[in-house]
Protein backbone atom coordinates (compact mmCIF):
# COMPACT_ATOMS: atom_id res chain seq x y z
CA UNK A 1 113.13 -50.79 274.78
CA UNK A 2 112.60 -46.96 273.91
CA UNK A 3 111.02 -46.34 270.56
CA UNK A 4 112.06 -43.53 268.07
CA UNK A 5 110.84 -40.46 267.34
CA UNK A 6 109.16 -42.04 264.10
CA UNK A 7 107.64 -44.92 265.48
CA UNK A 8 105.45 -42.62 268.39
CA UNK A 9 104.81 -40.18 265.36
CA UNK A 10 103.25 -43.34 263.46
CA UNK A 11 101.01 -44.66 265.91
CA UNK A 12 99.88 -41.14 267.09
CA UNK A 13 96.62 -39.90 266.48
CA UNK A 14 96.04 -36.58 267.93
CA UNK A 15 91.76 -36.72 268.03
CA UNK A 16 92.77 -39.79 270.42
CA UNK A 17 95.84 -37.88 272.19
CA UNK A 18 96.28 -36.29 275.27
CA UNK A 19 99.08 -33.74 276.00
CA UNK A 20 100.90 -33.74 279.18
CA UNK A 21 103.90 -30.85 278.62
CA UNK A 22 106.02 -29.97 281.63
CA UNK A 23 108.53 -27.40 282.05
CA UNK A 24 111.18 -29.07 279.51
CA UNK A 25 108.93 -28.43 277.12
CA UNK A 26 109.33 -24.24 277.62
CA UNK A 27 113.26 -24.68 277.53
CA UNK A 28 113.20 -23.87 273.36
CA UNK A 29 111.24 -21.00 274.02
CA UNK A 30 113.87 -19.72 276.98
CA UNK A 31 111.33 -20.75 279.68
CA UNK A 32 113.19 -21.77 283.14
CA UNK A 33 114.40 -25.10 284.44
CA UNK A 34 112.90 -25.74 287.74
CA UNK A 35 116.79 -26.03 288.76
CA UNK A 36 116.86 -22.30 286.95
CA UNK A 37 113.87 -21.29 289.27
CA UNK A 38 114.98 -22.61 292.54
CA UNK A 39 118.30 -20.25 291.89
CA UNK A 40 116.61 -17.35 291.03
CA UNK A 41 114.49 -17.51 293.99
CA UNK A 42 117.88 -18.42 296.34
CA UNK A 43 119.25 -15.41 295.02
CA UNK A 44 116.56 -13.05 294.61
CA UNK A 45 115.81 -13.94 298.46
CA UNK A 46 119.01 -14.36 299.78
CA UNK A 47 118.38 -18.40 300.46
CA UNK A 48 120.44 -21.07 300.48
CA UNK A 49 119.42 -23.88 297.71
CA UNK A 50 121.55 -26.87 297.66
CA UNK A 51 118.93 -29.94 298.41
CA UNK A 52 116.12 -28.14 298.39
CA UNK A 53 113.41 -28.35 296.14
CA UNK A 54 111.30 -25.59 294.04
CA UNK A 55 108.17 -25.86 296.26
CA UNK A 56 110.75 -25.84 299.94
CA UNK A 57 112.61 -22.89 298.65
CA UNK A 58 109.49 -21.06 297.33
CA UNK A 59 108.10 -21.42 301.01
CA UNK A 60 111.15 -20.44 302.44
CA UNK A 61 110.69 -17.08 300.31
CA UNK A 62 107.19 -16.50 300.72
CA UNK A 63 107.95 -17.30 304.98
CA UNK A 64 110.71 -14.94 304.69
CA UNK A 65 109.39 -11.85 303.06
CA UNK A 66 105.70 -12.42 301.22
CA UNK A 67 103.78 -14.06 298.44
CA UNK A 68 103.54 -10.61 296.37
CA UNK A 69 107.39 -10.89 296.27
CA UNK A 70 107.57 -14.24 295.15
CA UNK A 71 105.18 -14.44 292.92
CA UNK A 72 106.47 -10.94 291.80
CA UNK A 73 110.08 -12.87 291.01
CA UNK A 74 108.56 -15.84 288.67
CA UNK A 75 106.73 -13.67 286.47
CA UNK A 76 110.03 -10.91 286.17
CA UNK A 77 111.37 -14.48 284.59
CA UNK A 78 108.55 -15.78 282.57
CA UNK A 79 105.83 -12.72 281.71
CA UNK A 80 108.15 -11.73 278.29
CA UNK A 81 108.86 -15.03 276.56
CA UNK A 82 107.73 -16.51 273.47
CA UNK A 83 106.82 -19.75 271.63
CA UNK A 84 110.04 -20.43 269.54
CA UNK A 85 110.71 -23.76 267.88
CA UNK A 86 108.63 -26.92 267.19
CA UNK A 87 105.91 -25.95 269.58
CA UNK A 88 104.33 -23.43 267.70
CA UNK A 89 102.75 -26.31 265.33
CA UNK A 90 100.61 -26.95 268.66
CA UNK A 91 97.51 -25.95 267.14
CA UNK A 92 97.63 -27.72 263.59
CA UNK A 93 96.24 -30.67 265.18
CA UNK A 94 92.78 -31.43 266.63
CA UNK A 95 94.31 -32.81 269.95
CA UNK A 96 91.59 -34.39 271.95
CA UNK A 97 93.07 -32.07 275.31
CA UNK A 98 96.14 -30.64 276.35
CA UNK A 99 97.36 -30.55 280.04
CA UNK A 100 100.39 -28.88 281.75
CA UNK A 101 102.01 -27.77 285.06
CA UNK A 102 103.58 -24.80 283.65
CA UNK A 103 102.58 -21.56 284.42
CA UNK A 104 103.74 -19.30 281.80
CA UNK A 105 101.89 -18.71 278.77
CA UNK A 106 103.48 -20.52 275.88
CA UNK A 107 100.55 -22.99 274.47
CA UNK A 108 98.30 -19.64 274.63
CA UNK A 109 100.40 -17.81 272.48
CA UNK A 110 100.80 -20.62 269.95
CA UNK A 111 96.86 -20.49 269.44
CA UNK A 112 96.40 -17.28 269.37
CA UNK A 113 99.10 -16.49 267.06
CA UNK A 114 97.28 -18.87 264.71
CA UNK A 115 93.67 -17.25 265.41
CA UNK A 116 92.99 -21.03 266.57
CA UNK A 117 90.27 -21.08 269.18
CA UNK A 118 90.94 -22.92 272.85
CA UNK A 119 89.47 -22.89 276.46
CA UNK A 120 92.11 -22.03 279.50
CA UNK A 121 90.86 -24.03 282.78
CA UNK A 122 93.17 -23.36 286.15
CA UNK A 123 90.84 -23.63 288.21
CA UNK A 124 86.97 -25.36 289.15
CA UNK A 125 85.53 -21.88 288.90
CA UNK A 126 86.62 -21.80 284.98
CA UNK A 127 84.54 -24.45 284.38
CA UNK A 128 81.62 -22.22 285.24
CA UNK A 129 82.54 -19.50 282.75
CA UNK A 130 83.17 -21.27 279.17
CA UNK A 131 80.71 -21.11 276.62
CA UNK A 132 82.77 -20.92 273.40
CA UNK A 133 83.13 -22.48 270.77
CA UNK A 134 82.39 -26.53 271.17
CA UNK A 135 85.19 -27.49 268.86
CA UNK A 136 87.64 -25.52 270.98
CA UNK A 137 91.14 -27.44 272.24
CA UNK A 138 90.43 -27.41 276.32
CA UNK A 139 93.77 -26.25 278.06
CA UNK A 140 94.19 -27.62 281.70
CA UNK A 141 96.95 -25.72 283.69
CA UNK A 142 97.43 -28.01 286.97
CA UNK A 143 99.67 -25.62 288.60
CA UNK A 144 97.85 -22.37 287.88
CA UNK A 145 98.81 -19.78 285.39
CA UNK A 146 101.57 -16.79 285.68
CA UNK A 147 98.43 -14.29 285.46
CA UNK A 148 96.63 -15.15 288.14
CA UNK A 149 97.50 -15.71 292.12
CA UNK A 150 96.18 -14.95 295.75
CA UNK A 151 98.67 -12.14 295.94
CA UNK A 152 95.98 -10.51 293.08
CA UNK A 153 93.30 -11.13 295.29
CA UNK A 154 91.70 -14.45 293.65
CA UNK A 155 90.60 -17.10 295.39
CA UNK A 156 93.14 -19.90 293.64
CA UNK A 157 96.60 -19.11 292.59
CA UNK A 158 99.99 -20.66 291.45
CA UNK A 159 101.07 -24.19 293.13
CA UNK A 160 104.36 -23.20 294.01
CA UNK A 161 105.13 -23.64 297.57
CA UNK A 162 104.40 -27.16 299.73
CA UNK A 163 101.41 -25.73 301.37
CA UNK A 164 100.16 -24.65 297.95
CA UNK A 165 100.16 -28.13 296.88
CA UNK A 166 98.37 -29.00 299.96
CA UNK A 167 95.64 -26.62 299.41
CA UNK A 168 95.30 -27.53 295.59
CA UNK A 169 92.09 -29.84 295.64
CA UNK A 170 90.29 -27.55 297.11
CA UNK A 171 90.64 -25.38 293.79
CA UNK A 172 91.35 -28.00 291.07
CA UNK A 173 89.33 -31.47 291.76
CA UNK A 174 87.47 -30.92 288.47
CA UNK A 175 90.63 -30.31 286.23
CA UNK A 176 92.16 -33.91 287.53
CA UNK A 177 88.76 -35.56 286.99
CA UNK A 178 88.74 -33.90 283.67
CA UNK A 179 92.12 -35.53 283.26
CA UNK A 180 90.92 -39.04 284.51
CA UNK A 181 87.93 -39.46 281.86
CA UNK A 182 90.18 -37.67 278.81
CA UNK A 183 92.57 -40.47 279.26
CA UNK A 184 90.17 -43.47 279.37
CA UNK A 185 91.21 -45.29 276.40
CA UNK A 186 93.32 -42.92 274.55
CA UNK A 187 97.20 -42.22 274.43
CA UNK A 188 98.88 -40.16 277.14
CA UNK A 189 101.90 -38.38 275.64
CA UNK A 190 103.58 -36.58 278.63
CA UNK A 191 106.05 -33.81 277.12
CA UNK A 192 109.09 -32.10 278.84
CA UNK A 193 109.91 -34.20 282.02
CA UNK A 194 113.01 -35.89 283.03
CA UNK A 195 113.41 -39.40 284.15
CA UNK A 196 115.40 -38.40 287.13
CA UNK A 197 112.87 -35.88 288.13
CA UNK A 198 110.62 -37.84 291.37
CA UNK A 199 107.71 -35.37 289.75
CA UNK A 200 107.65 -37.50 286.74
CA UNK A 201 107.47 -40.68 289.51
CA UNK A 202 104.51 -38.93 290.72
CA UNK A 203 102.72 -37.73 287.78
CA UNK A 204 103.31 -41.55 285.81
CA UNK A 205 101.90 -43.17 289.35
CA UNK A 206 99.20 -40.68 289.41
CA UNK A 207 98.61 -41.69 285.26
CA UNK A 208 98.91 -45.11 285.85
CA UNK A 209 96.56 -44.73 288.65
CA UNK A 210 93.48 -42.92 286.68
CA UNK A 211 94.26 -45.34 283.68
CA UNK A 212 93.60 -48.44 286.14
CA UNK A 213 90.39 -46.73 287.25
CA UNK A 214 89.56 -46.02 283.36
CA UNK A 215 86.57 -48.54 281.74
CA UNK A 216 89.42 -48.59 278.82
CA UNK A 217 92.73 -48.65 279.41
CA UNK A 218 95.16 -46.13 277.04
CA UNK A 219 98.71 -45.84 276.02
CA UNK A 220 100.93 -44.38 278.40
CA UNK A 221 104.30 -42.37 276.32
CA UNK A 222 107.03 -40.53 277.45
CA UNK A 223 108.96 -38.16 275.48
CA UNK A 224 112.53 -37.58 277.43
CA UNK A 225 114.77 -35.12 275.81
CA UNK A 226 118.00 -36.37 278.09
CA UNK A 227 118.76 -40.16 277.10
CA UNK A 228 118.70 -42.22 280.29
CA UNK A 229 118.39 -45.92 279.60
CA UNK A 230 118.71 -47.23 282.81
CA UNK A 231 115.62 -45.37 283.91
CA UNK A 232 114.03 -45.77 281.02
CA UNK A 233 114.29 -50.13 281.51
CA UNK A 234 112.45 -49.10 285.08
CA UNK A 235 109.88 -46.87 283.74
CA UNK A 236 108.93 -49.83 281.18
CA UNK A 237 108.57 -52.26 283.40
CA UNK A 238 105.53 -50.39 285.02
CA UNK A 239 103.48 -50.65 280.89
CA UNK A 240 104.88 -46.99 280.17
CA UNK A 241 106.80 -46.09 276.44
CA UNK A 242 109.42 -44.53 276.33
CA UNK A 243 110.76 -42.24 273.31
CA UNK A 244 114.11 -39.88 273.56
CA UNK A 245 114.19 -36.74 271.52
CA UNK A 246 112.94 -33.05 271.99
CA UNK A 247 110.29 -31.66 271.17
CA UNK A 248 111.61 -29.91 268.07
CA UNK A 249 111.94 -33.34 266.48
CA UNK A 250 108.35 -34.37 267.36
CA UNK A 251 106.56 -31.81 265.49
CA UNK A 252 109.02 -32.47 262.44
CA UNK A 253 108.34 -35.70 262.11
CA UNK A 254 104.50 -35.06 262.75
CA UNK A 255 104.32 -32.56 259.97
CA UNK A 256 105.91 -34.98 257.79
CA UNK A 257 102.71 -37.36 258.13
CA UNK A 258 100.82 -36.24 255.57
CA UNK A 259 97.38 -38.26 256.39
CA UNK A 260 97.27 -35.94 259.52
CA UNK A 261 94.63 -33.17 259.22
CA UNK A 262 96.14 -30.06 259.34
CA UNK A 263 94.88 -26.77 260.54
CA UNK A 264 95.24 -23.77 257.69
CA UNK A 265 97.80 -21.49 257.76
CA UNK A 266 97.79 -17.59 257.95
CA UNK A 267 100.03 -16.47 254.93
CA UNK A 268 102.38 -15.04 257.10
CA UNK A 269 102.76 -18.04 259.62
CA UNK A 270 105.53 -19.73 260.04
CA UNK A 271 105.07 -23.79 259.89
């Protein structure tokens, strides 16, 4: 049986928390659906895009015409927005990591909006060029970020098409093992994915998977904006929670805990 909003709030501790946000989470700030992306693409590209998925119709595009093009087209869509709603109380907590497949740059602007200090990995050859602060929240972006792609002439880029996908452990082995020890006997909170989405499917077998692997077995917790309680009885049965409500409502109800330590505000912030 799904729990509420207040009962994952109650049990959380961030220290022992790991982030998972996916591209739900972006929808209060105006960031795309992938449904949104695979039209903009059909159109922008003249393509056809009923039963085909973001990563097909992204190779279609990139087969078509090029990758500067394409990549060209995602950040026209995603290069201008802004944190707006619940998620900009990101950085109030000491979370113990934060993950995501997004590419845009949301979670960076909450930080440094808030002069709060954090480490952006999206790719292995990150991991050779951090030497901040030791305190700092590590960011993980599995898919790549907006900034960054082949097109520019670096060596990794965005996942976006399938042969991207195929190509990604060459660049990003380090960020999934980082993944696979961060969750070994803490709580997994995955944030913006639907339960019809076969990503999710993926990303909870690939969870369930490191946790198995883990010397401690954590939580597992999905928060699932679009109420789906058929889905959710099948997710359950595999050990996984199961909470519906957005993400707006999580950080209200976590800034109503008042044993949480919270980050100080700039006196012009907005909590």
């Amino acid at each position: 049986m799904p729990i509420s909003i207040a009962q994952l709030v109650e049990r959380l501790v961030p220290l022992q928390t790991v982030l998972f946000f996916g591209s739900g989470s972006s929808v209060p700030s105006r960031g795309p659906t992938v449904t949104e992306l695979i039209e903009l693409i059909g159109k922008r590209f003249s393509l056809p895009t009923d039963g085909y998925t973001l990563a097909e119709i992204a190779g279609l595009a990139e087969r078509r015409r090029n990758r500067s093009e394409l990549v060209d087209c995602l950040r026209q869509r995603m290069t201008d927005l802004k944190p707006h709603g619940g998620i900009g109380n990101l950085p109030l907590y000491d979370w113990k990591s934060i993950f995501t497949t997004n590419y845009e740059t949301i979670i960076e602007q909450t930080y440094d909006a808030r002069s709060v200090a954090y480490k952006r990995y999206s790719s292995n050859f990150d991991f050779k060029q951090h030497d901040g602060p030791t305190n700092a929240v590590c960011l993980f972006k599995l898919h790549g970020t907006i900034q960054q792609d082949v097109s520019d002439g670096y060596a990794h880029g965005l996942i976006i098409t399938e042969s991207d996908y195929t190509r990604a452990s060459e660049y990003r082995q380090f960020l999934y093992q980082r993944l696979q020890s961060d969750i070994a006997g803490a709580s997994l909170l995955i944030i913006g994915h639907s339960l019809a989405d076969p990503h999710i499917r993926d990303l909870i077998n690939k969870a369930a998977e490191l946790n198995a692997t883990a010397h401690q077995q954590g939580n597992i917790i999905l928060l699932v904006y679009t109420k789906d309680e058929n889905r959710a009885l099948l997710t359950e049965e595999r050990g996984i929670t199961v909470c519906f409500g957005s993400i707006d409502e999580f950080f209200a109800a976590l800034a109503a805990r008042k044993d949480l330590k919270q980050l100080p505000l700039p006196l012009c912030g907005d909590p």
